[in-house]
C-alpha atoms as a PDB file:
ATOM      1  CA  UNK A   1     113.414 -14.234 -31.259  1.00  0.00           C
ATOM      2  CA  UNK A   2     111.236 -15.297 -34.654  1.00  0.00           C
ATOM      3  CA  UNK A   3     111.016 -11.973 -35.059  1.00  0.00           C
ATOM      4  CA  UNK A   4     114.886 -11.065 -35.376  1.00  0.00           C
ATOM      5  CA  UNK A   5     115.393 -14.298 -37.335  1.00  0.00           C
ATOM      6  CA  UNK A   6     112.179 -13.510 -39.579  1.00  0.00           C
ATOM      7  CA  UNK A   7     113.571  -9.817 -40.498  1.00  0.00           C
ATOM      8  CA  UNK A   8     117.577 -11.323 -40.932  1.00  0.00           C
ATOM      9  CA  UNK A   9     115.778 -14.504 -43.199  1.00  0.00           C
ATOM     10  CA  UNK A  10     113.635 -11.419 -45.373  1.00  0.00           C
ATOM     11  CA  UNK A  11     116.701  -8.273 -45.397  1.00  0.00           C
ATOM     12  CA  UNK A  12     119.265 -10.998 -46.237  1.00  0.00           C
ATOM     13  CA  UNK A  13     117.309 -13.205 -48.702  1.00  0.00           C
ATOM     14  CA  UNK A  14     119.482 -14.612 -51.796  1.00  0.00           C
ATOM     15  CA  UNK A  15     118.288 -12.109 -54.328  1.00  0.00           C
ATOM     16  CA  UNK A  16     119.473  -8.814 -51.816  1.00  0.00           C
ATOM     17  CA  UNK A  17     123.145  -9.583 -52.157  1.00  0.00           C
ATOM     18  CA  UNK A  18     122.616 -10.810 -55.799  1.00  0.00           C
ATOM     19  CA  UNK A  19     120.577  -7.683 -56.711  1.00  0.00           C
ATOM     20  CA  UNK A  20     123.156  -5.144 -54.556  1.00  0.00           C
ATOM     21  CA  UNK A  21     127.020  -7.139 -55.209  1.00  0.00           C
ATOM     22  CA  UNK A  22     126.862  -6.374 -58.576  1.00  0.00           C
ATOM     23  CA  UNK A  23     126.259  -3.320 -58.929  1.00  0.00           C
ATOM     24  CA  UNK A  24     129.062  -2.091 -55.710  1.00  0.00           C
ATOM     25  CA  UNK A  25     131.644  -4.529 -57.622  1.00  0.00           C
ATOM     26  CA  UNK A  26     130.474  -2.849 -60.966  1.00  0.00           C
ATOM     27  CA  UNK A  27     131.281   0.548 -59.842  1.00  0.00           C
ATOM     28  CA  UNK A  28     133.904  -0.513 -58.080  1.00  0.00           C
ATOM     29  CA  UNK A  29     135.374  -1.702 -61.402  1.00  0.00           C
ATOM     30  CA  UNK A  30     134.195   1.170 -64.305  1.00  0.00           C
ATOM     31  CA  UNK A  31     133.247   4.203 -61.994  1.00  0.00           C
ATOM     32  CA  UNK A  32     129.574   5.717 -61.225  1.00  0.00           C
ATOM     33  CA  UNK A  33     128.172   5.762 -64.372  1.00  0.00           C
ATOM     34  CA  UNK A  34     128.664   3.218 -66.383  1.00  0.00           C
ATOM     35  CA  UNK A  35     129.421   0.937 -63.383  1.00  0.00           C
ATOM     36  CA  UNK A  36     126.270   1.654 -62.196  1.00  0.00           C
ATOM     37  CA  UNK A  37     124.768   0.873 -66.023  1.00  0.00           C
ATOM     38  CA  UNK A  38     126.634  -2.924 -65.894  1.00  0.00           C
ATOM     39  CA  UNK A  39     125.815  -3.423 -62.310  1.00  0.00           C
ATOM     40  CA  UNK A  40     121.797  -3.079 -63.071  1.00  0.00           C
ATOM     41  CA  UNK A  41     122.352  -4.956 -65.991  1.00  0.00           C
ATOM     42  CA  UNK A  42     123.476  -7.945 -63.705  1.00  0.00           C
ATOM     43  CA  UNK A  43     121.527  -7.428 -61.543  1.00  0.00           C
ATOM     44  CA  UNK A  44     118.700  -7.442 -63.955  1.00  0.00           C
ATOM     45  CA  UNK A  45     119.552 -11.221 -64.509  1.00  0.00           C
ATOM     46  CA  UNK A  46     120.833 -12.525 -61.263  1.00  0.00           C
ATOM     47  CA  UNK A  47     118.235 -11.577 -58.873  1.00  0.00           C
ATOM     48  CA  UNK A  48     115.033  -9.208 -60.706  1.00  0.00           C
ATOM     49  CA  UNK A  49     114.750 -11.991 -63.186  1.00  0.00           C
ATOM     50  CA  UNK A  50     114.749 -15.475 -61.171  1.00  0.00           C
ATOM     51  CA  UNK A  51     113.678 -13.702 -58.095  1.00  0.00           C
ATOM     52  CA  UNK A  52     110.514 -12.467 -60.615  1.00  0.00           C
ATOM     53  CA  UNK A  53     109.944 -15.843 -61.805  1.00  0.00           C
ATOM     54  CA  UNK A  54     109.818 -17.125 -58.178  1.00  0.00           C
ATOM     55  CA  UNK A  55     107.712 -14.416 -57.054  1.00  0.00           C
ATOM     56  CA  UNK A  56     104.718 -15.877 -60.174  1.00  0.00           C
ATOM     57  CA  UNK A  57     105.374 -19.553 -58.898  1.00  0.00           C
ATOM     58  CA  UNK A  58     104.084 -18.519 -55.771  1.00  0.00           C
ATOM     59  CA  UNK A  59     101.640 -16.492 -57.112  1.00  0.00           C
ATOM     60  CA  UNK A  60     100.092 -19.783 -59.030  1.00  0.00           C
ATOM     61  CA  UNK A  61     100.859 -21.921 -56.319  1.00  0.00           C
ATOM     62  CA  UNK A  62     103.495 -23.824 -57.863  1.00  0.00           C
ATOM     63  CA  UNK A  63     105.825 -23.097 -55.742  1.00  0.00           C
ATOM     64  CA  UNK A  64     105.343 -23.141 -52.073  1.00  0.00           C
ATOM     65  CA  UNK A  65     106.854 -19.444 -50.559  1.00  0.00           C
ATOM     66  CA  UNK A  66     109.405 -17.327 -51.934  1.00  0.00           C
ATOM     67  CA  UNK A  67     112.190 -18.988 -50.108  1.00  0.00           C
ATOM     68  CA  UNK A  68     110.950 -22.573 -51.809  1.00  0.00           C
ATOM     69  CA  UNK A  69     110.953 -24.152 -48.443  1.00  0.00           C
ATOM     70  CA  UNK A  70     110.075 -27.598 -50.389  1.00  0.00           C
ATOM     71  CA  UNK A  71     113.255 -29.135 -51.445  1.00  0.00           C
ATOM     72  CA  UNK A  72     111.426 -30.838 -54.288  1.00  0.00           C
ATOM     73  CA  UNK A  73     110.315 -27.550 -55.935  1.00  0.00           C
ATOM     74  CA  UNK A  74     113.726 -25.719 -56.017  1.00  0.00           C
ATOM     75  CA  UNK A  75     115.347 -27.437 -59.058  1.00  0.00           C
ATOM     76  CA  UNK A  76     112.998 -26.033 -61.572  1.00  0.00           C
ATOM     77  CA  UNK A  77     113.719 -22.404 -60.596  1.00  0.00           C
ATOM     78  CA  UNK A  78     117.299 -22.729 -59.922  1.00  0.00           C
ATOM     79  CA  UNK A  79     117.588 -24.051 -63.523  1.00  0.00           C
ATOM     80  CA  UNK A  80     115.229 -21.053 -64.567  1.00  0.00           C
ATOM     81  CA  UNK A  81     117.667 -18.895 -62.570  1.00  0.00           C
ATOM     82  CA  UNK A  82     120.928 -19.823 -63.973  1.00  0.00           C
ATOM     83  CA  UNK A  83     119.722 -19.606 -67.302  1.00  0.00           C
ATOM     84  CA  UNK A  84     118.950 -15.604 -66.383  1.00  0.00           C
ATOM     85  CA  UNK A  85     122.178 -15.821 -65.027  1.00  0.00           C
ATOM     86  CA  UNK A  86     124.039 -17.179 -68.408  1.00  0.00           C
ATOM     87  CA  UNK A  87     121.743 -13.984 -70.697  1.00  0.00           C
ATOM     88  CA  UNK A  88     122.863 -11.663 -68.248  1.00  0.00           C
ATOM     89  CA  UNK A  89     126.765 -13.111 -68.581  1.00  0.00           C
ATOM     90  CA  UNK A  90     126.542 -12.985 -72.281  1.00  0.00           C
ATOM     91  CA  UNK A  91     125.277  -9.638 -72.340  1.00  0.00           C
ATOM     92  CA  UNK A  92     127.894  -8.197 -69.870  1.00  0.00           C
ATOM     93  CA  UNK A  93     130.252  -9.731 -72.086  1.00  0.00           C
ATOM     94  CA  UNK A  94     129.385  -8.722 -75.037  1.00  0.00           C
ATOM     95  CA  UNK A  95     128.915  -5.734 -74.087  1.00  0.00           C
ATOM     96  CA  UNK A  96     132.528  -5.521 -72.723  1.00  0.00           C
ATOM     97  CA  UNK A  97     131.494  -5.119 -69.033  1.00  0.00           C
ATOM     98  CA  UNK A  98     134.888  -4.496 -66.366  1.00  0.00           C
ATOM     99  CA  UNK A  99     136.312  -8.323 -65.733  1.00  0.00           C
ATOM    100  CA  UNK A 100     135.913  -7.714 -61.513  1.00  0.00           C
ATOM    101  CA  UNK A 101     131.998  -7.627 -62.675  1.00  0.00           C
ATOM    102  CA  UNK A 102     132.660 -10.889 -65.120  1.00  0.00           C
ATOM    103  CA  UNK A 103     133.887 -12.660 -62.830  1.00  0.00           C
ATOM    104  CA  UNK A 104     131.376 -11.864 -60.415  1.00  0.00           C
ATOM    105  CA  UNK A 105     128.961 -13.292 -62.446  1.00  0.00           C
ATOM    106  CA  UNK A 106     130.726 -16.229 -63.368  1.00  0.00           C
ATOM    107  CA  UNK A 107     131.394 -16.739 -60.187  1.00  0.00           C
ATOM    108  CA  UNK A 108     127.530 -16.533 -58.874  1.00  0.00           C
ATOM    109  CA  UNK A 109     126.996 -19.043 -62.278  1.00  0.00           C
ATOM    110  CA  UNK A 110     129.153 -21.803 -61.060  1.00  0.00           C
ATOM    111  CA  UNK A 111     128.049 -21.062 -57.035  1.00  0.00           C
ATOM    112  CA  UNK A 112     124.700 -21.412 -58.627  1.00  0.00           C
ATOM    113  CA  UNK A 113     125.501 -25.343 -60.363  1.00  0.00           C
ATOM    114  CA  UNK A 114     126.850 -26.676 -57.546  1.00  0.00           C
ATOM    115  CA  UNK A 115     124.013 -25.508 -55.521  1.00  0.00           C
ATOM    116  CA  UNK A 116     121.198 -27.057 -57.716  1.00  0.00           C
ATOM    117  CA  UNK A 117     122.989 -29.974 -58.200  1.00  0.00           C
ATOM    118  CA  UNK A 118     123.375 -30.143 -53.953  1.00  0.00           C
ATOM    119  CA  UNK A 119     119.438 -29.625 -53.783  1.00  0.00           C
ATOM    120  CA  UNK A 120     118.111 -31.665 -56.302  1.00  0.00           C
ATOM    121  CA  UNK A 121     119.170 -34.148 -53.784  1.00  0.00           C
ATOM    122  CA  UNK A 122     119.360 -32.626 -50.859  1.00  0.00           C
ATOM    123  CA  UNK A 123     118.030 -28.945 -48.925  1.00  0.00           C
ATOM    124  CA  UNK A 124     121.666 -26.680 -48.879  1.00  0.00           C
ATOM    125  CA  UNK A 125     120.894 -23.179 -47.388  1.00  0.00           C
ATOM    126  CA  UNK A 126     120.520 -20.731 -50.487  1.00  0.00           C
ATOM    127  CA  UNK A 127     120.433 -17.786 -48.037  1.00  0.00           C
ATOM    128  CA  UNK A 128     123.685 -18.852 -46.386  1.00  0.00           C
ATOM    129  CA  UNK A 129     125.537 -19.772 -49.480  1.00  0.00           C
ATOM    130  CA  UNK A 130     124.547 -16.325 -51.660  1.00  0.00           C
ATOM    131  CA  UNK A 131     125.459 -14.290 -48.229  1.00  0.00           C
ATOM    132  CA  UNK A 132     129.503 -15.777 -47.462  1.00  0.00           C
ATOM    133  CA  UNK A 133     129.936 -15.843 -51.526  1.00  0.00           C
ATOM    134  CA  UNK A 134     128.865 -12.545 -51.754  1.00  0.00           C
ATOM    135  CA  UNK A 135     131.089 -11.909 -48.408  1.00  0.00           C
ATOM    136  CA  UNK A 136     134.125 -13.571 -49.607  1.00  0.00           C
ATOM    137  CA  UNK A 137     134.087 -11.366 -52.899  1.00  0.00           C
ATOM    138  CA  UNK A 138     133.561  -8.255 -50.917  1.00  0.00           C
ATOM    139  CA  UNK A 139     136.434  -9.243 -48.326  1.00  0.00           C
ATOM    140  CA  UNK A 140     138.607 -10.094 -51.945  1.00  0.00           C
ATOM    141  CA  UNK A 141     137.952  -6.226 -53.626  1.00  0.00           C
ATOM    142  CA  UNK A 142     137.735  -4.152 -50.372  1.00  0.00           C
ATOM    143  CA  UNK A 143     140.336  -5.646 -48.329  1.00  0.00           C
ATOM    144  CA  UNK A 144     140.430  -7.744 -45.125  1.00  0.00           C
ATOM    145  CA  UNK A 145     138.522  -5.141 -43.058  1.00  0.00           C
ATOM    146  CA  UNK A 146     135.420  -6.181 -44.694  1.00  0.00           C
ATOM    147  CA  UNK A 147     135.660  -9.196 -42.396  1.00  0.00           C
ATOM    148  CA  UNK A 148     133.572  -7.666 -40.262  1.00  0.00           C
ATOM    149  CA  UNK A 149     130.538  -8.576 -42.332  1.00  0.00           C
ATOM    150  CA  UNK A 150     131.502 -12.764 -41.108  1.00  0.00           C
ATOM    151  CA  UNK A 151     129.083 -12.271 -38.577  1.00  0.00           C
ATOM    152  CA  UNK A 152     125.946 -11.035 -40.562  1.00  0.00           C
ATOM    153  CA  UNK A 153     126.561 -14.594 -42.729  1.00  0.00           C
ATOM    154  CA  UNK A 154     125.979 -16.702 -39.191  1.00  0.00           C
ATOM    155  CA  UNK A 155     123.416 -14.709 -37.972  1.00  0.00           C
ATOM    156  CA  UNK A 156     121.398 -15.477 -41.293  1.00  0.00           C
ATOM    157  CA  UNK A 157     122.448 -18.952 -40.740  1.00  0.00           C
ATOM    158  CA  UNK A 158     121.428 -19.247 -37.366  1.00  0.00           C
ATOM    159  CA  UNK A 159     118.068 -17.206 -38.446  1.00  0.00           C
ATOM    160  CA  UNK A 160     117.601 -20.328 -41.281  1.00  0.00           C
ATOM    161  CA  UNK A 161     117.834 -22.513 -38.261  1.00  0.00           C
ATOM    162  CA  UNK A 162     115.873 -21.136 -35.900  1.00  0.00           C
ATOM    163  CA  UNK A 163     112.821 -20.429 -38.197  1.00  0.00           C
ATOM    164  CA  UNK A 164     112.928 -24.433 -38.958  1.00  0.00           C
ATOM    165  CA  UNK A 165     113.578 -24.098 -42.757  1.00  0.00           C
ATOM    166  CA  UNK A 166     117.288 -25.769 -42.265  1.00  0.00           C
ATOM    167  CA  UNK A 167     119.397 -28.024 -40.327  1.00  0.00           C
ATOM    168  CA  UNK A 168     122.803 -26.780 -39.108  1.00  0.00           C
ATOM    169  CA  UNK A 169     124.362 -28.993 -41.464  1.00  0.00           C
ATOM    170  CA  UNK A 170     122.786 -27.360 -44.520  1.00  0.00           C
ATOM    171  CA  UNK A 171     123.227 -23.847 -42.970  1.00  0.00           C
ATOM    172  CA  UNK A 172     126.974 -24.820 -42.954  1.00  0.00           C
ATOM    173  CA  UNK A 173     126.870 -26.484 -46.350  1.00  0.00           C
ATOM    174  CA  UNK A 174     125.515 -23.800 -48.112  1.00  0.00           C
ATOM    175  CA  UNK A 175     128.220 -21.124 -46.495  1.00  0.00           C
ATOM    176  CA  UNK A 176     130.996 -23.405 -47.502  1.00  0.00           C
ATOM    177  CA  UNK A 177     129.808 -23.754 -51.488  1.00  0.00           C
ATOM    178  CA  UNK A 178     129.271 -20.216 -51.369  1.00  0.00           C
ATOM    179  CA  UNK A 179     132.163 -19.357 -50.281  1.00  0.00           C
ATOM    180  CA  UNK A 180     134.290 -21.684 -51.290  1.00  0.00           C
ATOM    181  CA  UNK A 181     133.038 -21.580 -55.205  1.00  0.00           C
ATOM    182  CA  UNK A 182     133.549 -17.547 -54.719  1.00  0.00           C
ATOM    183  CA  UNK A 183     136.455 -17.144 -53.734  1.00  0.00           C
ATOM    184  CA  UNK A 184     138.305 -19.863 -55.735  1.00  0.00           C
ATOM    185  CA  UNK A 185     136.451 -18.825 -59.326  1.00  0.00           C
ATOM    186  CA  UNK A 186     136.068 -14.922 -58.204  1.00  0.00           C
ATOM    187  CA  UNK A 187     139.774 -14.770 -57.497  1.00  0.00           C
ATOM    188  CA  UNK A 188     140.812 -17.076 -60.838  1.00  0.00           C
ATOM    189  CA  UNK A 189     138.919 -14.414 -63.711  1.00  0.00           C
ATOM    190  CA  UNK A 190     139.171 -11.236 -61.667  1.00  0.00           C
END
């Protein structure tokens, strides 16, 4: 069993759905072209970018594995994350980028403050929270049959339990203020 909770913690890590959502909601929103052009750019910022400066904080040993299993380190990054985050937002909008991508964005911004502000004090699950925000949004443009996707967000949470990197009360945490912050700012700008 580490094994199938290993691979689920890797394929579903926070920077896969931030890397992939934006560019499905971006050419959901302005077609293959330059949907695809707005998506990379968000993705550029949301996950290439922090997951990058993660990736050299490991590298140095500042940080202690890509998944920043020490609570301690994860504000630093996070902070270094959302300010990727608020480039990338700038550019989209200055750039006129679809609103469905926007709000996205915004949406993965302000999913992204409450969760430092949660683990500068305390360990939320990143991986769960990124997965049922990005699942909410998904269910929001595509339609309730997307619901079938619920289960791939407790599997990852059950995977963050089982490896020993979260309780089941940060597992459920995170989901919540991913989803929750999704949903409610997502479905506000979109």
């Amino acid at each position: 069993m580490p094994t199938v909770a290993r691979l689920l913690t890797e394929v579903f890590a926070p920077a896969v759905p931030a890397a992939v959502l934006p560019v499905v909601i971006g050419i959901h929103a302005a077609g293959p072209v330059q949907g695809l052009a707005w998506g990379l750019l968000a993705s550029t910022f949301c996950a290439l970018i922090p997951y990058g400066m993660i990736a050299v904080g490991v590298r140095r040993g500042r940080l202690s594995d890509r998944h920043i299993g020490v609570r301690e380190q994860r504000t630093r990054p996070l902070l270094l994350g959302l300010l990727s985050v608020s480039v990338g937002l700038t550019l989209l909008v200055l750039t006129a980028a679809p609103r469905e991508l926007v709000a996205l964005i915004v949406a993965s911004f302000a999913g992204g403050v409450v969760a430092t502000g949660i683990n500068h004090f305390w360990k939320s699950s990143i991986h769960t929270g990124v997965l049922a925000g990005s699942a909410v949004v998904l269910v929001l443009v595509f339609g309730p049959l997307l619901l079938v996707i619920a289960p791939v967000v407790a599997a990852v949470g059950w995977s963050r339990v089982r490896l020993r990197d979260h309780t089941p009360a940060q597992v459920i945490v995170g989901a919540a203020i991913g989803a929750t912050v999704a949903g409610v700012v997502f479905s506000l700008l979109r």
